[in-house]
N, C-alpha and C. Protein backbone atom coordinates (compact mmCIF):
# COMPACT_ATOMS: atom_id res chain seq x y z
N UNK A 1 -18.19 20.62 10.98
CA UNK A 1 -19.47 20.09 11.41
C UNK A 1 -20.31 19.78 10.16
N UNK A 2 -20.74 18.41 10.22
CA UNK A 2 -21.43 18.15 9.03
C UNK A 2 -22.79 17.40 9.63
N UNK A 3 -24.30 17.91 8.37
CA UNK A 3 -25.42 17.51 8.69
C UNK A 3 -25.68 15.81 8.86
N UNK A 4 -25.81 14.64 9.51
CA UNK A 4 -26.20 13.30 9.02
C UNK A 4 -27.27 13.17 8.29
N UNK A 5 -27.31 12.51 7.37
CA UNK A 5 -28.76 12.08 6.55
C UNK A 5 -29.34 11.00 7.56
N UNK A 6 -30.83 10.81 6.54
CA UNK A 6 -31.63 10.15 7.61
C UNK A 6 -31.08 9.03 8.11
N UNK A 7 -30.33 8.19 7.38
CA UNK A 7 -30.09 6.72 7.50
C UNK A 7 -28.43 6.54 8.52
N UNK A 8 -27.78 7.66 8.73
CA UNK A 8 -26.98 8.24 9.50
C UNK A 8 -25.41 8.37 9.20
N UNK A 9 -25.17 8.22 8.17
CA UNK A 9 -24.44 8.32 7.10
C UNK A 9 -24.37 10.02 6.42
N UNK A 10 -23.14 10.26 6.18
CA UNK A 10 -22.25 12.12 5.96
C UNK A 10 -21.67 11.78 5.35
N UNK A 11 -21.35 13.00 4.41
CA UNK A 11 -20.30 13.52 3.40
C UNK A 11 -19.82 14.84 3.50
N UNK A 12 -18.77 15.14 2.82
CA UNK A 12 -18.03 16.07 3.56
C UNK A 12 -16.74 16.08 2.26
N UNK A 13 -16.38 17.24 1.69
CA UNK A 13 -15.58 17.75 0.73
C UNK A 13 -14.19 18.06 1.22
N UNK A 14 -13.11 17.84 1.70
CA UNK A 14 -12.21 18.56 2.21
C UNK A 14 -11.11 18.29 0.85
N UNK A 15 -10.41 19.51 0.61
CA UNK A 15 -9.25 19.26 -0.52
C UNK A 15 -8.00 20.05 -0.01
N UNK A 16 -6.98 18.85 0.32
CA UNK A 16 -6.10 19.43 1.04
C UNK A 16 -5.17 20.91 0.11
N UNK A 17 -4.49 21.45 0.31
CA UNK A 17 -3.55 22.53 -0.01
C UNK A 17 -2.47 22.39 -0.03
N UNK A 18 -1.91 21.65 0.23
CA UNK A 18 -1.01 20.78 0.09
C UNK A 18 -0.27 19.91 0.06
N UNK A 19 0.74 19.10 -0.30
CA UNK A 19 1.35 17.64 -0.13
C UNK A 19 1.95 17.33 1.23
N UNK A 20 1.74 16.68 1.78
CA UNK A 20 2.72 16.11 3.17
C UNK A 20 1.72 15.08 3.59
N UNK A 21 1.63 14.99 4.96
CA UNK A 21 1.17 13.78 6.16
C UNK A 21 -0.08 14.99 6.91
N UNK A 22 -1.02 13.92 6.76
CA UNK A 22 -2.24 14.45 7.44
C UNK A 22 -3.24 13.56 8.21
N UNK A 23 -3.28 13.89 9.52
CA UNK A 23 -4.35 12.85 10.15
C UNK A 23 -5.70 13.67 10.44
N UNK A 24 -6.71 12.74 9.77
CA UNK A 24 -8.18 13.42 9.95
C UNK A 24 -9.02 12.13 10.77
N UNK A 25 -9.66 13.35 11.39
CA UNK A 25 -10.59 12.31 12.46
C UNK A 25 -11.95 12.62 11.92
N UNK A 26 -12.66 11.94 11.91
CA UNK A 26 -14.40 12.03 12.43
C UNK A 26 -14.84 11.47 13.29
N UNK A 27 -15.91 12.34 14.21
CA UNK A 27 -16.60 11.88 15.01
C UNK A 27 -18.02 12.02 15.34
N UNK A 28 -18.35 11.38 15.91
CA UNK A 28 -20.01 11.76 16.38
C UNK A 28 -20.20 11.19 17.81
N UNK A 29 -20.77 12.44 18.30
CA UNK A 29 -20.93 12.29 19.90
C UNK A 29 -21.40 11.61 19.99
N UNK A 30 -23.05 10.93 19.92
CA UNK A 30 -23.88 10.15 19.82
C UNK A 30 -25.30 10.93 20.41
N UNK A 31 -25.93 9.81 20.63
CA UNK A 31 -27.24 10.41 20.85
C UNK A 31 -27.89 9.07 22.15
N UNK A 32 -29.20 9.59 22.52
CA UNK A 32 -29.50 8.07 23.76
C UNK A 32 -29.72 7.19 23.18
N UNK A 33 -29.61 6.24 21.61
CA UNK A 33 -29.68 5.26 21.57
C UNK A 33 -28.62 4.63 21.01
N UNK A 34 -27.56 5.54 20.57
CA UNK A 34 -26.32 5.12 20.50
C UNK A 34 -25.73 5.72 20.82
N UNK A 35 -23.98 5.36 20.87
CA UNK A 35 -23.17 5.63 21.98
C UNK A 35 -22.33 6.40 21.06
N UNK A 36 -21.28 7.05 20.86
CA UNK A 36 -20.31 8.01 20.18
C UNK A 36 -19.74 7.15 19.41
N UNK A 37 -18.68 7.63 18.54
CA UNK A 37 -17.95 7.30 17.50
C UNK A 37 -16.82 7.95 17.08
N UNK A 38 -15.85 7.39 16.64
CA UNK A 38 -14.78 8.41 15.84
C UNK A 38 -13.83 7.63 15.08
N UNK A 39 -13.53 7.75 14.34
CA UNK A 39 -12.58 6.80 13.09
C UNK A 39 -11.41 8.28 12.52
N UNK A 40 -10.18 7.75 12.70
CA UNK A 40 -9.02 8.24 12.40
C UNK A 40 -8.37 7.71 11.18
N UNK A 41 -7.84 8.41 10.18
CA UNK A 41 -7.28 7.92 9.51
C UNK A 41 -5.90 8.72 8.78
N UNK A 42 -5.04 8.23 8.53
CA UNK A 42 -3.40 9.09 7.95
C UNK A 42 -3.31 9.43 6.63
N UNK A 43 -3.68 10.25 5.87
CA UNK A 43 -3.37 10.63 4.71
C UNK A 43 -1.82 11.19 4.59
N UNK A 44 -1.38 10.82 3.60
CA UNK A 44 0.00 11.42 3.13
C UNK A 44 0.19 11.83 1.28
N UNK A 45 0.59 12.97 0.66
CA UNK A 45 -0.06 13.19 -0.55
C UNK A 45 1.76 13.87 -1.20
N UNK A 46 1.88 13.01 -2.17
CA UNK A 46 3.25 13.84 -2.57
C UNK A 46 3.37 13.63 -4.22
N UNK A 47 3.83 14.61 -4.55
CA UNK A 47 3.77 14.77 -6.53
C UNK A 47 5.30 14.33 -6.48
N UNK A 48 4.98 14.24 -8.26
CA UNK A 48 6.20 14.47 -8.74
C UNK A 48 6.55 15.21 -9.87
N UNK A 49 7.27 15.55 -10.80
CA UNK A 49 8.10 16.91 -11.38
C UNK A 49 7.32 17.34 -12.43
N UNK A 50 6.15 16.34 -12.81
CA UNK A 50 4.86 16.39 -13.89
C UNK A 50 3.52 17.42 -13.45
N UNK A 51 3.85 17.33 -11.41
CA UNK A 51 2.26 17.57 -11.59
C UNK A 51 1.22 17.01 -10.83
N UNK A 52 1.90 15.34 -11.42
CA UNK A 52 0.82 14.47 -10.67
C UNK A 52 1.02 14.37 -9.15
N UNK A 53 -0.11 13.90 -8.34
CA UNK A 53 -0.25 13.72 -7.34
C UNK A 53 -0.59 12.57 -6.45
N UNK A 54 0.08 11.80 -5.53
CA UNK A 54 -0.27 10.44 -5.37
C UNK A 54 -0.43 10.43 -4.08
N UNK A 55 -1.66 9.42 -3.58
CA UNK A 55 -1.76 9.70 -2.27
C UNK A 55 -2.35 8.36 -1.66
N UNK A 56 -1.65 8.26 -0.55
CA UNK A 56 -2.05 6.79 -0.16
C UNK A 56 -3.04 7.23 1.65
N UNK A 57 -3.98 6.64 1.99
CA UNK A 57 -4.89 6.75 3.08
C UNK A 57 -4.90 4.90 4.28
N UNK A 58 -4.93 5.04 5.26
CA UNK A 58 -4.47 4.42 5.69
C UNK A 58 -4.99 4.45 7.59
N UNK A 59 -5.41 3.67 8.21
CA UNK A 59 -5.43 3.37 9.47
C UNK A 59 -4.22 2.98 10.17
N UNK A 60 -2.96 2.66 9.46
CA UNK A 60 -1.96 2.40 10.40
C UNK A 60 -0.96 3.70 9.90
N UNK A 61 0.02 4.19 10.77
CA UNK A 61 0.69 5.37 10.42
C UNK A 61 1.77 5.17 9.19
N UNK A 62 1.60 6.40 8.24
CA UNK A 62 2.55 6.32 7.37
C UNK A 62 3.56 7.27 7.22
N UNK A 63 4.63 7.06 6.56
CA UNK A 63 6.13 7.63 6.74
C UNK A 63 6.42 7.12 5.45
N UNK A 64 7.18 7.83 5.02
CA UNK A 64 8.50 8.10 3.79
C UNK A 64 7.93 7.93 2.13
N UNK A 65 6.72 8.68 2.34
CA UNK A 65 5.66 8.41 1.21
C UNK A 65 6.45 8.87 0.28
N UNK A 66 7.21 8.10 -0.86
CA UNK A 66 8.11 9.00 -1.91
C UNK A 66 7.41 8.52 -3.27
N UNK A 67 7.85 9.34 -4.24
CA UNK A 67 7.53 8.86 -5.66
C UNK A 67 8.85 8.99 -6.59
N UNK A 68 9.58 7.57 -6.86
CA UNK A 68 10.90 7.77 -7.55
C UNK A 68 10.44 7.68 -9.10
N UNK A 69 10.88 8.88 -10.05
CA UNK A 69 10.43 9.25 -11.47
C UNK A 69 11.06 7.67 -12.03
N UNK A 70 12.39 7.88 -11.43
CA UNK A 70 13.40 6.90 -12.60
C UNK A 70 13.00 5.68 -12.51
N UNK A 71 12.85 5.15 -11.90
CA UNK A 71 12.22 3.83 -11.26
C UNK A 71 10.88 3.60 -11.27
N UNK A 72 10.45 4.42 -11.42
CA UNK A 72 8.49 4.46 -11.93
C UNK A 72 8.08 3.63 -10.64
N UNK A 73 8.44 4.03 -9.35
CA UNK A 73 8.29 3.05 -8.02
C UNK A 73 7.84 4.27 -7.15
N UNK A 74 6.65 3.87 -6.35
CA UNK A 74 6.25 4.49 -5.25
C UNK A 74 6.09 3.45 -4.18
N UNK A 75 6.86 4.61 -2.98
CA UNK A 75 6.99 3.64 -1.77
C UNK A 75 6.46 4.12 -0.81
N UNK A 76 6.52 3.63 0.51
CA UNK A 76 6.02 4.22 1.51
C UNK A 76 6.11 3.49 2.52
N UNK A 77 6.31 3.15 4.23
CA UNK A 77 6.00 2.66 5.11
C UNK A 77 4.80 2.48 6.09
N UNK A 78 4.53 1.69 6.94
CA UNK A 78 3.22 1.87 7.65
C UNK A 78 3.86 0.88 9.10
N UNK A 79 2.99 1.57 9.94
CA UNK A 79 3.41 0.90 11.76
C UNK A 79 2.22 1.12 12.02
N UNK A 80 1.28 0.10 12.70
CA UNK A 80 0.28 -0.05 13.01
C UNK A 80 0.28 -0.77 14.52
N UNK A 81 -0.35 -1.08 15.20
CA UNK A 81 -0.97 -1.90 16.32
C UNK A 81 -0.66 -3.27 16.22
N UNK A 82 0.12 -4.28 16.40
CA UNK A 82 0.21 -5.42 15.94
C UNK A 82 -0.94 -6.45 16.30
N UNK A 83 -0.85 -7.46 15.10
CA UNK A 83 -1.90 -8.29 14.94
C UNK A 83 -3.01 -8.03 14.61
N UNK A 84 -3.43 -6.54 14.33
CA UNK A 84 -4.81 -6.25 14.06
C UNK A 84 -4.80 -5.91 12.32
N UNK A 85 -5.98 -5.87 11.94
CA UNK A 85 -6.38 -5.34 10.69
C UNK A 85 -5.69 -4.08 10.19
N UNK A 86 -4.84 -3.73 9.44
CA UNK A 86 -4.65 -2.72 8.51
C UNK A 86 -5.16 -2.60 7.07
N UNK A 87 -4.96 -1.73 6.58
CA UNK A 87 -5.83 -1.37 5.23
C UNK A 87 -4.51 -0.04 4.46
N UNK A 88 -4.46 -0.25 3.41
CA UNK A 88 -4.38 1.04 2.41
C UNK A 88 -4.71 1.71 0.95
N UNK A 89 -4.92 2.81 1.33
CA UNK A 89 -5.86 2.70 -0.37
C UNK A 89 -4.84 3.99 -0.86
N UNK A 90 -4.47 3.52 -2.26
CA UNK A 90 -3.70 4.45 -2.78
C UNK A 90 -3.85 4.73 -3.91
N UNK A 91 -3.77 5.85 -4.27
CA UNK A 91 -4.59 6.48 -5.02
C UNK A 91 -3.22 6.88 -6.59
N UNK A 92 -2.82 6.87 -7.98
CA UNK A 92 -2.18 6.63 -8.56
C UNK A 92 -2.95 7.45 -10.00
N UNK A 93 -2.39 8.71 -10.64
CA UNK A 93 -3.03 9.03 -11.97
C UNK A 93 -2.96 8.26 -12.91
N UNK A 94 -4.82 8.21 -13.72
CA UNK A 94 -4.61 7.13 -14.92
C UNK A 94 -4.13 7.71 -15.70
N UNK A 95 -3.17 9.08 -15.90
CA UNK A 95 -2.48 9.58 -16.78
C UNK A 95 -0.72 8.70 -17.17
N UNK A 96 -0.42 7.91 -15.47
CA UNK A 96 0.73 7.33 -15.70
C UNK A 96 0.49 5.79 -15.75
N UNK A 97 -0.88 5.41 -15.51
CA UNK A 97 -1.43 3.61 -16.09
C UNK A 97 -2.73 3.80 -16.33
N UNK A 98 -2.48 2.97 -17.97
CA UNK A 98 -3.44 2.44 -18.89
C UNK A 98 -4.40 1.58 -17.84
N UNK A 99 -3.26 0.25 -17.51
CA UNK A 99 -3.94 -1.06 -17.23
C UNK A 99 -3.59 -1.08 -15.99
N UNK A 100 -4.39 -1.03 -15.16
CA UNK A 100 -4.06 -0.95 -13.77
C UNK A 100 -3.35 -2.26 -13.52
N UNK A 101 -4.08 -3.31 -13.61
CA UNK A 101 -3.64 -4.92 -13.66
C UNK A 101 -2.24 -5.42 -13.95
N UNK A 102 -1.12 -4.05 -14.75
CA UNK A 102 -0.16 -4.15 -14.81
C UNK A 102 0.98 -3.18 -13.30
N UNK A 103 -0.01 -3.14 -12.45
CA UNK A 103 0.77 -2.16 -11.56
C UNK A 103 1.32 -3.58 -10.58
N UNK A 104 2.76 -3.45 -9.84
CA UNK A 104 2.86 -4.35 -8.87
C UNK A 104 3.13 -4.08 -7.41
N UNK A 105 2.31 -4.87 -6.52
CA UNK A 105 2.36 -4.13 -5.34
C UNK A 105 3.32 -5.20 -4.68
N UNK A 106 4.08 -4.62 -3.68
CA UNK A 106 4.72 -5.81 -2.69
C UNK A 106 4.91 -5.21 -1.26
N UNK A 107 4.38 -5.92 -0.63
CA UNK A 107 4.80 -5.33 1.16
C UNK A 107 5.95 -6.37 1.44
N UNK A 108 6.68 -5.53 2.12
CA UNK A 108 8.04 -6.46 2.77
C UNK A 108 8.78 -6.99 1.49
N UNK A 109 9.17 -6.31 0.23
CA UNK A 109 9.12 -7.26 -1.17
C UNK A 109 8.69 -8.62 -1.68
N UNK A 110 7.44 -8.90 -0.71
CA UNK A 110 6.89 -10.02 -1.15
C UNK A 110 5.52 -9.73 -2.21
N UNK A 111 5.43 -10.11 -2.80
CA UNK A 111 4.09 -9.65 -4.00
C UNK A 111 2.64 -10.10 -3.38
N UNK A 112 1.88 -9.23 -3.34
CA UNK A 112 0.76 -8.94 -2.60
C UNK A 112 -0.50 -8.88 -3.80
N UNK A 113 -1.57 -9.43 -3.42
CA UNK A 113 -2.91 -9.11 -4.60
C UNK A 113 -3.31 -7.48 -3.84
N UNK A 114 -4.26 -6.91 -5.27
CA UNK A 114 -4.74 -6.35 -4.37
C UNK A 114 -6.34 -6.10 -5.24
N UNK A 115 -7.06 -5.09 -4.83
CA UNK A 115 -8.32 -4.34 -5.57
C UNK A 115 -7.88 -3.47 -6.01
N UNK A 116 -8.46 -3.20 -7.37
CA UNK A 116 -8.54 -1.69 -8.02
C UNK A 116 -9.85 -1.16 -7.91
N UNK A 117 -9.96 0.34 -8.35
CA UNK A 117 -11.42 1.01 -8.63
C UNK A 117 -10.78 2.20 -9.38
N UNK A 118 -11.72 2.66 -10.31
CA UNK A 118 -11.34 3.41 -11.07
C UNK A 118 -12.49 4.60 -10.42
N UNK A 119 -11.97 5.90 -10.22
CA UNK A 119 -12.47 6.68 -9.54
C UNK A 119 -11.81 8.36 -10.58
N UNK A 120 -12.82 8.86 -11.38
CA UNK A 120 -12.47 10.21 -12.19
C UNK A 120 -11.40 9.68 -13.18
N UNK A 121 -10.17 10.38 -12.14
CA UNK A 121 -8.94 10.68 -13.25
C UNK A 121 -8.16 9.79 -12.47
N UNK A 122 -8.08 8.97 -11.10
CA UNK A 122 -7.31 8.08 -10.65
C UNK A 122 -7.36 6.65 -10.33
N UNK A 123 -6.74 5.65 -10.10
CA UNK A 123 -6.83 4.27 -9.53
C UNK A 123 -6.63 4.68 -8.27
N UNK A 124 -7.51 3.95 -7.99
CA UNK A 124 -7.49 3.71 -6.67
C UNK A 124 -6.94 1.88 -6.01
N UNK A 125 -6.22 1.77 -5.77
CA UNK A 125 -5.80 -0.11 -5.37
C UNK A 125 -5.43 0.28 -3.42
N UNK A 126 -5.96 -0.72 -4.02
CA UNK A 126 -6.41 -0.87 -2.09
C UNK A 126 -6.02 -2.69 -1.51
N UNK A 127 -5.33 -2.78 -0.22
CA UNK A 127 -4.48 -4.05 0.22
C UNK A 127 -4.65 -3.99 1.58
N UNK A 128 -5.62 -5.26 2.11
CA UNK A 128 -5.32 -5.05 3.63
C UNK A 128 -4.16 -5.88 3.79
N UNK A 129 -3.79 -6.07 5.32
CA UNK A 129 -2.73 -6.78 5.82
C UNK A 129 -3.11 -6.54 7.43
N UNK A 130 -2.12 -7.64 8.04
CA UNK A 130 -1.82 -7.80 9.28
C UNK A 130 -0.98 -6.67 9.66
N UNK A 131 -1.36 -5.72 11.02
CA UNK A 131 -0.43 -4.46 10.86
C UNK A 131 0.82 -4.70 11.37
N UNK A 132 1.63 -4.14 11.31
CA UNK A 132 2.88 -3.93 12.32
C UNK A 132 4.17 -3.44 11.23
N UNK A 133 4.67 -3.30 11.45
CA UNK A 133 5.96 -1.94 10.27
C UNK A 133 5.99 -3.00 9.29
N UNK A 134 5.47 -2.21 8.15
CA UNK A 134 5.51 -2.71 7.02
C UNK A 134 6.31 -2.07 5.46
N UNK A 135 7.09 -2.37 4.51
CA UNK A 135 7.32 -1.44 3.91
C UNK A 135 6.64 -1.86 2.50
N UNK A 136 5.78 -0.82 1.80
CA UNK A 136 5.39 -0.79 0.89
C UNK A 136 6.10 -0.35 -0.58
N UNK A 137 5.75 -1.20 -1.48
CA UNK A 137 6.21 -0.87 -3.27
C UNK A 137 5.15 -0.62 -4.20
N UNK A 138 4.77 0.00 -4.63
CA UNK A 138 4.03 -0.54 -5.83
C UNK A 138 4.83 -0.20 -7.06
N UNK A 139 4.97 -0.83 -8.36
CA UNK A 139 5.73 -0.57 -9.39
C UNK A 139 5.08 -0.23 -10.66
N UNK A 140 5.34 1.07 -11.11
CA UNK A 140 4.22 1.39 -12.52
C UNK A 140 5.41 0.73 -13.74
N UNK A 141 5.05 0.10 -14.41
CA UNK A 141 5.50 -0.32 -15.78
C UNK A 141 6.25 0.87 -16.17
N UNK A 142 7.29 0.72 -16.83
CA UNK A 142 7.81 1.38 -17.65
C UNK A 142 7.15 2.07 -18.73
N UNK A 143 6.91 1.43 -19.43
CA UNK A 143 6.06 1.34 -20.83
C UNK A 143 5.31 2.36 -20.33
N UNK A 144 4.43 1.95 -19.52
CA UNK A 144 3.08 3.04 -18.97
C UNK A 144 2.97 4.31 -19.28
N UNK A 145 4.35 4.69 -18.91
CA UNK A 145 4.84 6.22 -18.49
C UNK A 145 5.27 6.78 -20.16
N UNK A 146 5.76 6.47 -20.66
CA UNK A 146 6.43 6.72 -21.94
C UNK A 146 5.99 7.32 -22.67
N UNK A 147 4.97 8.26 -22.72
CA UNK A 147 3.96 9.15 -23.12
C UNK A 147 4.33 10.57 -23.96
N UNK A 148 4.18 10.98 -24.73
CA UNK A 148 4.42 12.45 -24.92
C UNK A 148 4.11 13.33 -23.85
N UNK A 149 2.17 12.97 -23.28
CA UNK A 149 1.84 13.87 -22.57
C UNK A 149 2.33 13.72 -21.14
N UNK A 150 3.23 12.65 -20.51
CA UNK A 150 4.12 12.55 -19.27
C UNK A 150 5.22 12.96 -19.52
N UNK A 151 5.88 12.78 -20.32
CA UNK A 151 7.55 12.20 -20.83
C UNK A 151 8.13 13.57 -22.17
N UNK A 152 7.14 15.13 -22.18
CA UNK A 152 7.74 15.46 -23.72
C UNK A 152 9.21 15.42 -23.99
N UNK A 153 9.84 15.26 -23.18
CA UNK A 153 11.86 15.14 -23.47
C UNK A 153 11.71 14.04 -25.21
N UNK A 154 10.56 12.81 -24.94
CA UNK A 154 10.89 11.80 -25.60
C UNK A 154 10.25 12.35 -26.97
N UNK A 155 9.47 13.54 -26.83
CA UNK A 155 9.12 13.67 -28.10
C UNK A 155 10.54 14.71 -28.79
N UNK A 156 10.91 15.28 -28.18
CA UNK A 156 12.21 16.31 -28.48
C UNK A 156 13.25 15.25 -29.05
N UNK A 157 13.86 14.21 -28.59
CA UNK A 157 14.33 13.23 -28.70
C UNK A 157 14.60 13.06 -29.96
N UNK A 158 12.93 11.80 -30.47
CA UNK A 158 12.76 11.74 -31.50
C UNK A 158 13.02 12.86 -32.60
N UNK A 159 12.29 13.97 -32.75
CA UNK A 159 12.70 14.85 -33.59
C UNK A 159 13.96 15.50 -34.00
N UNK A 160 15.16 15.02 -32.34
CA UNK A 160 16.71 15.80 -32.92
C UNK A 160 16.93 14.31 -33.66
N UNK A 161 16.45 13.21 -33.42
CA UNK A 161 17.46 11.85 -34.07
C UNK A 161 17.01 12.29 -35.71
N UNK A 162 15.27 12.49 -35.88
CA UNK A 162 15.31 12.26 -37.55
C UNK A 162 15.39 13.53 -37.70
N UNK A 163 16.17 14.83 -37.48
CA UNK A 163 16.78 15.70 -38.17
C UNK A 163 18.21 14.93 -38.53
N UNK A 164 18.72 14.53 -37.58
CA UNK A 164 20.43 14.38 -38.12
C UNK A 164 20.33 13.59 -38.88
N UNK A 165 19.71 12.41 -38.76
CA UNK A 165 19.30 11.26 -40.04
C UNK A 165 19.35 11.95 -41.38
N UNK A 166 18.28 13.12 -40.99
CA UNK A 166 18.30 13.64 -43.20
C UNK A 166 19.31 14.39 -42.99
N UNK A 167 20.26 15.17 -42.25
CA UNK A 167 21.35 15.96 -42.55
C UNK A 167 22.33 14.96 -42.86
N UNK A 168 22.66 13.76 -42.25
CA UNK A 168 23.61 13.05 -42.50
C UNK A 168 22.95 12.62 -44.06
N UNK A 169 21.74 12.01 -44.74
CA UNK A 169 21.55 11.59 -45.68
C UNK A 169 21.89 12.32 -46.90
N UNK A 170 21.37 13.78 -46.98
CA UNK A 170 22.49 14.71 -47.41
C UNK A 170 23.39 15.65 -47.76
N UNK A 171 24.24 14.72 -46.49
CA UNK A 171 25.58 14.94 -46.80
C UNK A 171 26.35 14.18 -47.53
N UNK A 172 25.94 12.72 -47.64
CA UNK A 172 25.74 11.41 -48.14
C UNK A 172 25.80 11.46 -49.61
N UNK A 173 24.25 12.37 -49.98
CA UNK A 173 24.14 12.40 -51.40
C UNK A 173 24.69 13.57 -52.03
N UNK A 174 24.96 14.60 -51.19
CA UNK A 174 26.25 15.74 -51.87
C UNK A 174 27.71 15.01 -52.10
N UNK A 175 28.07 14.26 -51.56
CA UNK A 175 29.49 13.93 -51.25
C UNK A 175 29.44 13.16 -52.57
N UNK A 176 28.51 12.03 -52.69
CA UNK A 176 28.23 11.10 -53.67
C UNK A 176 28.50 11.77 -55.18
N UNK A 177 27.51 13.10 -55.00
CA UNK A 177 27.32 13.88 -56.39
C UNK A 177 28.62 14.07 -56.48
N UNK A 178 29.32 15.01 -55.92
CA UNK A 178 30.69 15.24 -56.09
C UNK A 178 31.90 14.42 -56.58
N UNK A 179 31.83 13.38 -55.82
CA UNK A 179 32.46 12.31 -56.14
C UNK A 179 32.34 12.13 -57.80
N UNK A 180 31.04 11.76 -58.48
CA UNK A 180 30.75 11.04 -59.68
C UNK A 180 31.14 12.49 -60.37
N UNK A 181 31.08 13.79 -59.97
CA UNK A 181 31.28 14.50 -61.16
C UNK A 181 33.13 14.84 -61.27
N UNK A 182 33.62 14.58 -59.82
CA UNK A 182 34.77 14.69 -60.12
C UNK A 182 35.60 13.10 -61.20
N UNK A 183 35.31 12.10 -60.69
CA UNK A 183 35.40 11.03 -61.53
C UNK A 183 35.23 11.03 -63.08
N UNK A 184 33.92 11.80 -63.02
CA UNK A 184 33.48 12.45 -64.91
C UNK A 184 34.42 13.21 -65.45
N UNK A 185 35.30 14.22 -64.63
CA UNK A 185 36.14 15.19 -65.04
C UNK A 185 37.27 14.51 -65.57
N UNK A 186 37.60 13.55 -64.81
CA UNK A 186 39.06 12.51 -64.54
C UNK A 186 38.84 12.35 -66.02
N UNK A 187 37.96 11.19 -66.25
CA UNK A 187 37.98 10.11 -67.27
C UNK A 187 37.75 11.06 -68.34
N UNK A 188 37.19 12.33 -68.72
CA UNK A 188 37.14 13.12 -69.60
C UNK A 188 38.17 13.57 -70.45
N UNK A 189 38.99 13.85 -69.28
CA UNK A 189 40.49 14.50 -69.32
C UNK A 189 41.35 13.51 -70.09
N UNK A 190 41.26 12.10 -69.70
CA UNK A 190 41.76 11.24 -69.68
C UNK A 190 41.46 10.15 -71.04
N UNK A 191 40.82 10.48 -71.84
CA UNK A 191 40.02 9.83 -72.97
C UNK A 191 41.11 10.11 -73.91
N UNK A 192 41.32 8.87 -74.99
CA UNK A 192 42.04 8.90 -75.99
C UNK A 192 41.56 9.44 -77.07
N UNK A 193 41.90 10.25 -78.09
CA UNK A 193 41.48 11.32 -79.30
C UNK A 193 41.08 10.02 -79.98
N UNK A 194 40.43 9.87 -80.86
CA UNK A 194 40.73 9.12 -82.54
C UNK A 194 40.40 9.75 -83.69
């Protein structure tokens, strides 16, 4: 139960506990000069192995909300009411995109515009459409992700390649030394008296 302000307009804090599929309603009974109200909507909220958390909101129902690491691709479905207005707003950490403008969305794999908003620590991109089963993509850049603070494997990486680099270098310049002093020994040995 939440207070309305004067102009008849509420806010209201809820932070879910955990990842899955959630439908939240609001309503308002009404009063004698207006009549009741209630607006439904499908939240679905699922991480991946970092942490992050991605969550798409939605008036038509959603299903198979996944986030694939390897593929830097989040998907999801939606079935709505046909012919009417759908909407989704999905929500994406600016920890895994710089440039939002580089994210790609496609319903049905056809490429779709959409809106961004930058909201705290996330994008928010938001796409209406005509409802009826739809399957959703959006694609984060590669590049995007490639981060120390997403990705540390890639900093481990780097550091085993330029260790072996100077162990191989020397081994390189021991072998070398060796070489020239055994060669020095040769030709020493090997020198004519006069």
């Amino acid at each position: 139960m939440v207070q309305t302000r004067s102009e008849g307009d509420f806010g209201a804090l809820w932070i879910p506990n955990a990842t899955g599929n959630y439908l939240l309603t609001a309503q308002w009974e009404g009063n004698s000069t207006l009549h009741w109200m209630n607006a439904t909507v499908n939240l679905s909220l699922t991480p991946d192995s970092a942490g992050n958390v991605f969550s798409v909101e939605s008036n038509s129902t959603i299903s198979g909300f996944n986030y694939t690491f390897a593929t830097q691709t989040l998907s999801f479905n939606t079935n709505g009411t046909s012919s009417t207005t759908g909407y989704a707003h999905v929500c994406i950490p600016k920890t895994l995109v710089t440039d939002i403008q580089t994210v790609k969305v496609n319903i049905d794999g056809k490429p779709v515009t959409f809106t961004s908003e930058s909201q705290d620590d996330v994008w928010v991109i938001s796409c209406v459409y005509t409802q009826s089963q739809h399957a959703f993509t959006l694609q984060i850049p590669l590049m995007q992700v490639l981060s120390p603070a997403t990705t540390p494997w890639i900093t481990i990486v780097v550091v085993i390649a330029i260790l072996i680099a100077l162990v191989a270098t020397a081994v390189v310049i021991r072998r070398r030394r060796r070489t020239a002093a055994t060669v020095a020994a040769i030709l020493k040995q090997n020198r004519p008296l006069n």
